[in-house]
Protein backbone atom coordinates (compact mmCIF):
# COMPACT_ATOMS: atom_id res chain seq x y z
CA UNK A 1 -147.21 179.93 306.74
CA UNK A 2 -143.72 179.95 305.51
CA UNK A 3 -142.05 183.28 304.51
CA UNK A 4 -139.51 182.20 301.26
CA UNK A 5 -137.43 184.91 299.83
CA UNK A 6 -135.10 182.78 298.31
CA UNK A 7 -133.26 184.86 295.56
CA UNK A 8 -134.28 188.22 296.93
CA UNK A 9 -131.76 190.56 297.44
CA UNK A 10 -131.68 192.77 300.51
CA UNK A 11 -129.29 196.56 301.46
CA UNK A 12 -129.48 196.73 305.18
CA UNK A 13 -128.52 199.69 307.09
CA UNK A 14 -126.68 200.03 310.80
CA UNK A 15 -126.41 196.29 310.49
CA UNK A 16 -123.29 195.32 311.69
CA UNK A 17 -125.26 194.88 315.55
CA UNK A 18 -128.67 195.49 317.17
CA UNK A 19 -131.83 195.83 315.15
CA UNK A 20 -129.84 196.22 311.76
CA UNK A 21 -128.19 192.22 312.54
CA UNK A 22 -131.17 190.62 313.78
CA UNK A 23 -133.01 192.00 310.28
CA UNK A 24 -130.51 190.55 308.55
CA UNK A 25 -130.17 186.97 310.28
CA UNK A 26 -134.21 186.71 310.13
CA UNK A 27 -133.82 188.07 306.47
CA UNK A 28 -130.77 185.95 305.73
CA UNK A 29 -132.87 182.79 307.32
CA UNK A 30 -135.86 183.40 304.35
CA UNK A 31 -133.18 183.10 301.39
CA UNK A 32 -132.27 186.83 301.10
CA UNK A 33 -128.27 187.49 299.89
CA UNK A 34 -127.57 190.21 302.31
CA UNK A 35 -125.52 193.14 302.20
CA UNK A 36 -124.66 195.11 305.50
CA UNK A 37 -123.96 198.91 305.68
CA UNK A 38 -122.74 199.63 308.72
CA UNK A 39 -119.63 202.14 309.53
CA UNK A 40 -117.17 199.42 311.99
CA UNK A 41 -115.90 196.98 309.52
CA UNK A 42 -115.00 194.15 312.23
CA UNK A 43 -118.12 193.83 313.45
CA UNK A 44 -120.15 193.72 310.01
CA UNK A 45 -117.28 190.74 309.08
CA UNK A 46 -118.72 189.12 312.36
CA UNK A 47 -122.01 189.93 311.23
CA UNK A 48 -121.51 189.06 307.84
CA UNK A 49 -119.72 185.16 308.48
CA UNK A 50 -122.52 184.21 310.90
CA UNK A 51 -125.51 184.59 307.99
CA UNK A 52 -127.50 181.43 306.55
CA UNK A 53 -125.67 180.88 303.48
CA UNK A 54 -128.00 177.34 303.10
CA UNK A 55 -130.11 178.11 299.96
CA UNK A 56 -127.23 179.46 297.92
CA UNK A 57 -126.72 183.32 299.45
CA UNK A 58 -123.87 185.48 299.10
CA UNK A 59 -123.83 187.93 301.51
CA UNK A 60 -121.61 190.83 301.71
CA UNK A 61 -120.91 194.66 303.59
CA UNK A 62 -119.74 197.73 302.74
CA UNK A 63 -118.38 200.63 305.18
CA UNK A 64 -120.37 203.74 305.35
CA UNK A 65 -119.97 206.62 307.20
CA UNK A 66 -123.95 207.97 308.00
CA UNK A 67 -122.68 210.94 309.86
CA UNK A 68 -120.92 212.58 306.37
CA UNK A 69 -123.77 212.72 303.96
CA UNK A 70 -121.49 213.94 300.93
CA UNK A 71 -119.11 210.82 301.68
CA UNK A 72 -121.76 208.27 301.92
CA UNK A 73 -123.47 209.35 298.51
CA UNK A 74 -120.33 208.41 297.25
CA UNK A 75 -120.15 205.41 298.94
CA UNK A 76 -123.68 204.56 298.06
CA UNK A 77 -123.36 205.39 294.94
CA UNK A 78 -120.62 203.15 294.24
CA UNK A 79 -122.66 200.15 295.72
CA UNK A 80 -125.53 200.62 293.06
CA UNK A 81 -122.81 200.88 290.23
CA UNK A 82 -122.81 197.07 290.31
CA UNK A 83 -125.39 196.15 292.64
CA UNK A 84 -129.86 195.95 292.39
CA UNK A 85 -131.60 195.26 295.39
CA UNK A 86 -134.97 193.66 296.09
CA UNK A 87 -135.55 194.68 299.71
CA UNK A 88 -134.02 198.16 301.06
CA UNK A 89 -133.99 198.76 305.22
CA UNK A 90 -133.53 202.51 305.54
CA UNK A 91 -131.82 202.57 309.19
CA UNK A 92 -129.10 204.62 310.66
CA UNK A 93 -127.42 204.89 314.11
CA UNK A 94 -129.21 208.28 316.10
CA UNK A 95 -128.63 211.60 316.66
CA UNK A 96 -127.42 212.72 320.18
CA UNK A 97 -129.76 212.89 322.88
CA UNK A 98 -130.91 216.28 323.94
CA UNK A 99 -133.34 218.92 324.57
CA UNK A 100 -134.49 222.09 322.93
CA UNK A 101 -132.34 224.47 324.64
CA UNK A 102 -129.64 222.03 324.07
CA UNK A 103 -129.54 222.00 320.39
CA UNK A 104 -128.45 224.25 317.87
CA UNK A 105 -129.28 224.47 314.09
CA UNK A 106 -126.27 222.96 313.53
CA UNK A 107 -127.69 220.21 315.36
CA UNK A 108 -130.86 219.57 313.06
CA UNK A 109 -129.29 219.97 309.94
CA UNK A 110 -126.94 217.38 311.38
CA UNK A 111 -129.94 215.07 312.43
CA UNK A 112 -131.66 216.15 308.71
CA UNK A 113 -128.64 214.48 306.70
CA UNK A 114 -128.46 211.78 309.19
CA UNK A 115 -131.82 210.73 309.28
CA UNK A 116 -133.60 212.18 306.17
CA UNK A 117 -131.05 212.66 303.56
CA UNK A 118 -129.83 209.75 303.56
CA UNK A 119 -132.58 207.09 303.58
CA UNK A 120 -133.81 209.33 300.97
CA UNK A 121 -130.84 209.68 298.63
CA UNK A 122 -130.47 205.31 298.93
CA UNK A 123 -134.02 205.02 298.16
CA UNK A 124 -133.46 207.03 294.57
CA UNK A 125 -130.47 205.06 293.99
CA UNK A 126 -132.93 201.27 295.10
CA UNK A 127 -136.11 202.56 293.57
CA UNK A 128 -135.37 202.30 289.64
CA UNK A 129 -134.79 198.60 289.88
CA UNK A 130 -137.34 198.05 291.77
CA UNK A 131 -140.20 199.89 289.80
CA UNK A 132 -138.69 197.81 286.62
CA UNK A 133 -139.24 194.84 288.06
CA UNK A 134 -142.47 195.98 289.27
CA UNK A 135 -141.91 193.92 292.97
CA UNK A 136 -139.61 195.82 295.98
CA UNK A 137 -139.61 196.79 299.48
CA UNK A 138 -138.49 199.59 301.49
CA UNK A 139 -138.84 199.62 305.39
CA UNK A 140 -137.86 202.57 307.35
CA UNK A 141 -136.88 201.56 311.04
CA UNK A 142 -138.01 204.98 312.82
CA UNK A 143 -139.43 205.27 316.42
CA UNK A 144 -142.35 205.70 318.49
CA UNK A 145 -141.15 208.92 319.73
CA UNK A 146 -142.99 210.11 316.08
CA UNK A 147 -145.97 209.24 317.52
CA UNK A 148 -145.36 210.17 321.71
CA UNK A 149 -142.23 212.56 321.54
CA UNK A 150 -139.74 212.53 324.05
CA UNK A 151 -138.33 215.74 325.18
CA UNK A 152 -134.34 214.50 325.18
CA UNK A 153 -134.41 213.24 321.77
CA UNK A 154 -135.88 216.40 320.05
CA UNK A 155 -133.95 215.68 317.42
CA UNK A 156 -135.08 212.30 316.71
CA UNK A 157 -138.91 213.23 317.24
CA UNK A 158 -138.52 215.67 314.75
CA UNK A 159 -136.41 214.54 311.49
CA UNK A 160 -138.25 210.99 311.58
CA UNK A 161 -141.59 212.46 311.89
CA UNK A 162 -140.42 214.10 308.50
CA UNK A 163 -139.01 211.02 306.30
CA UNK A 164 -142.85 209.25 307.76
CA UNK A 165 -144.18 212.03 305.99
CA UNK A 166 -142.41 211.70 302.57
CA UNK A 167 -142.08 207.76 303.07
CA UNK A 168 -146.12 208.10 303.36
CA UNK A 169 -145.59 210.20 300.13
CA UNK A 170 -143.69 207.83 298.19
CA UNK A 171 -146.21 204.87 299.30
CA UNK A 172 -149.37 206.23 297.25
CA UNK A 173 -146.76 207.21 294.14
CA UNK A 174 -145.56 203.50 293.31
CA UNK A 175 -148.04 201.26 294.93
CA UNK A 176 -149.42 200.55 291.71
CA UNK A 177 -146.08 199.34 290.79
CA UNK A 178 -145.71 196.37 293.08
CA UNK A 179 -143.49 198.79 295.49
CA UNK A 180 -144.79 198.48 299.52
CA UNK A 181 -143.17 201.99 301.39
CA UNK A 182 -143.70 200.92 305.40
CA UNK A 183 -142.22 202.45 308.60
CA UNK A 184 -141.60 200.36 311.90
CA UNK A 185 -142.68 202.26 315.06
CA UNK A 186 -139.56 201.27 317.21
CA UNK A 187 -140.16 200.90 320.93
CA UNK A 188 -137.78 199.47 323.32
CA UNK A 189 -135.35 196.79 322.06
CA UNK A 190 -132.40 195.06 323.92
CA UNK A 191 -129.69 197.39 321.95
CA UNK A 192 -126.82 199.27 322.06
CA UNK A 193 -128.67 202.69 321.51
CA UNK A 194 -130.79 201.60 324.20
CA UNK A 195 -128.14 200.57 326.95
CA UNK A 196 -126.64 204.17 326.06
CA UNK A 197 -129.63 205.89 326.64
CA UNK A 198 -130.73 204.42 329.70
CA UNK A 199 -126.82 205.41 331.24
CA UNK A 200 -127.58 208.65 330.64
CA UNK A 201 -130.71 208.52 332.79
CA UNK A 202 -129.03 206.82 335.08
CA UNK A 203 -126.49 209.27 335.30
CA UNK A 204 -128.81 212.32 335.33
CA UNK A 205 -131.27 211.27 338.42
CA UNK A 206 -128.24 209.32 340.34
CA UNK A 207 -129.21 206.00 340.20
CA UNK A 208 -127.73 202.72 339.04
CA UNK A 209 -128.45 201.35 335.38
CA UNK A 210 -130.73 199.05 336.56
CA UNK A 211 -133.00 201.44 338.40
CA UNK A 212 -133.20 203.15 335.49
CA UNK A 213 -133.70 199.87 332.97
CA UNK A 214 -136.46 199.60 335.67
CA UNK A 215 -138.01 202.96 335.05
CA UNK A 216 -138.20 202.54 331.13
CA UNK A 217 -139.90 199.27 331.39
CA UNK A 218 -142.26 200.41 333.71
CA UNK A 219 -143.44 202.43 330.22
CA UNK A 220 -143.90 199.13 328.48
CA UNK A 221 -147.39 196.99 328.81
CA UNK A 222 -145.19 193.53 327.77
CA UNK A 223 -142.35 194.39 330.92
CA UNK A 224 -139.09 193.69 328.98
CA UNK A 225 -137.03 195.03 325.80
CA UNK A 226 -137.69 193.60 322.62
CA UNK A 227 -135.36 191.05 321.21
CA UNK A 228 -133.91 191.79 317.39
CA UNK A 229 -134.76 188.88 315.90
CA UNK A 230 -138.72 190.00 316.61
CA UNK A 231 -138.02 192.77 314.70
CA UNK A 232 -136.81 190.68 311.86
CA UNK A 233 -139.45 188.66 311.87
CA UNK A 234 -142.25 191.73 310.97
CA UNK A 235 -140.12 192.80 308.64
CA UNK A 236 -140.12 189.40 307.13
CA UNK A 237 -143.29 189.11 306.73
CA UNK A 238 -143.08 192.83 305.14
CA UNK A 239 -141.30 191.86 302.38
CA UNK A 240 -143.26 188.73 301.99
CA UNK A 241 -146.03 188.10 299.26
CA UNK A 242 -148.42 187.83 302.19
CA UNK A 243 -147.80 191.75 302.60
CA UNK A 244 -148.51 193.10 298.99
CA UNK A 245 -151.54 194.67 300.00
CA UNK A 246 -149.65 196.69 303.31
CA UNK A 247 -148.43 199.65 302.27
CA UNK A 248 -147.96 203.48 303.25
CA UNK A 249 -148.46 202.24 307.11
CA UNK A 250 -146.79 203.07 310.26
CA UNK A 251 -146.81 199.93 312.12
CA UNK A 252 -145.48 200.08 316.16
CA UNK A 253 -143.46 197.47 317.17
CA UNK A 254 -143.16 198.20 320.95
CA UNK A 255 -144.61 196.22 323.24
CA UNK A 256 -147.87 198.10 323.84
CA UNK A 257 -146.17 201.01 324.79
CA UNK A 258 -147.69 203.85 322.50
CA UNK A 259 -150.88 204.60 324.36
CA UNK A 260 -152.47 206.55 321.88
CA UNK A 261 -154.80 205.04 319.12
C-alpha cells in the first residue's frame, strides 16, 4: 500500500523538532508542500532545508508565538491571507508541569489559550477551504494523560480533554463533507518535552536521568520511547484516502501503555 499525497498541502504546528518534524518529514516524504509553525526560527530553517522536495514541493515556515494567543491570531491570520491548506496538525509545545495546589487560574486560562484557543481559532481559519473542496484533514496531537491523567500535568489532562471534546464535535458536523476530525493519543516519544519531564523526576526523587528514563518505561508494554517518524507515519495514513471512513476517533499511539479499554 503506498500512501501518495502528492499536491496536498499541509500547516504543521511545533514543527521545527520532535513530533511536529518527524510529521512533517513522513508528510513531506508522501508529496505534501509543508509549512512549519514553530516559534525558534533557526531550527524550523533546519527543519525546513532537510524536507523531500522530490515530487515538486515547496515547503516553507512561519514564526509563531503559541504562548500569546492575541499575537498568533495575527500571525495566523496573515498565513491564510495567501495560503489554503489540505492537511492541518493542531500541535503546540505544553503547559508547565504541575499539580493542583500548584496552579492558579491564571494558570488554566494560560493552558486554555495555549492548548484550546488556538488549535481552535487555526481550524476556523483551515476549515472553509477545506469544506469547499469537500476533501481535508485535521489531526490534533493530544496525550494519553486524557484518557489516564497524571497528577503533575493537571493542566494538560484537563484543557486537552476539552479540545477532544469539541474536536469530537466538529467530526459529526462536516463528515459528510469529506472532512476526517482525529486526535492522536500521545504516549511516550523520544522528545524534547519528554527529556524535560523526566529531569524533573529525576530531580524530585534524587536520582539520575536514567533511573528515572527507567521508571517511565517501566509504564510502557513495548520498553522504549517512540520514535517521531512512527508518529508520522499514522498520521500519514490519516490523511490518506485509505482513512476516509476514520473519523471523530481518539486513536493512542503509545506503546501499549493506556491500560484501560
Amino acid at each position: 500500500m503506498e500512501i501518495n499525497l502528492n499536491g496536498k498541502k499541509a500547516l504543521i504546528g511545533a514543527s521545527s523538532a520532535g513530533i511536529g518534524a518527524g510529521i512533517a518529514q513522513v508528510l513531506a516524504s508522501c508529496g505534501v508542500s509543508v509549512t512549519l509553525a514553530s516559534r525558534q526560527e533557526e531550527k524550523l530553517q533546519r527543519t525546513c532545508e532537510g524536507l523531500d522536495t522530490s515530487k515538486g514541493q515547496v515547503h516553507q515556515y512561519i514564526v509563531v508565538d503559541y504562548n500569546d494567543h492575541e499575537a498568533y491570531k495575527k500571525q495566523i491570520t496573515h498565513y491564510f491571507e495567501s495560503n489554503k491548506v489540505d492537511i492541518l496538525i493542531n500541535n503546540s509545545n505544553g503547559p508547565q508541569a504541575g499539580t493542583i495546589d500548584q496552579k492558579n487560574l491564571a494558570d488554566y486560562q494560560h493552558a486554555f489559550e495555549l492548548l484550546f484557543q488556538n488549535h481552535c481559532y487555526t481550524t476556523s481559519c483551515a476549515l472553509p477551504y477545506m469544506l469547499a473542496n469537500r476533501y481535508g484533514r485535521i489531526i490534533n496531537v493530544s496525550s494519553s494523560t486524557v484518557k489516564e491523567p497524571v497528577s503533575n500535568l493537571v493542566l494538560s489532562n484537563t484543557i486537552r480533554t476539552a479540545l477532544l471534546s469539541w474536536s469530537k464535535s466538529l467530526a459529526t458536523d462536516v463528515a459528510k463533507e469529506g472532512v476526517t476530525v482525529n486526535s492522536i493519543l500521545t504516549g511516550l516519544f523520544d522528545t524534547d518535552r519528554i527529556q524535560s519531564l523526566t529531569n524533573l523526576d529525576a530531580q524530585r526523587m534524587g536520582i539520575s536521568y536514567e533511573e528515572a528514563l527507567q521508571l517511565r518505561l517501566k509504564q510502557v508494554p513495548a520498553q522504549r520511547l517512540g520514535k517521531p517518524e512512527e508518529y508520522g507515519y499514522l498520521v500519514a495514513f490519516l490523511c490518506s484516502e485509505y482513512a476516509s471512513y476514520l473519523t471523530g476517533a481518539n486513536i493512542p499511539l503509545d506503546g501499549g501503555m493506556l491500560k484501560g479499554l
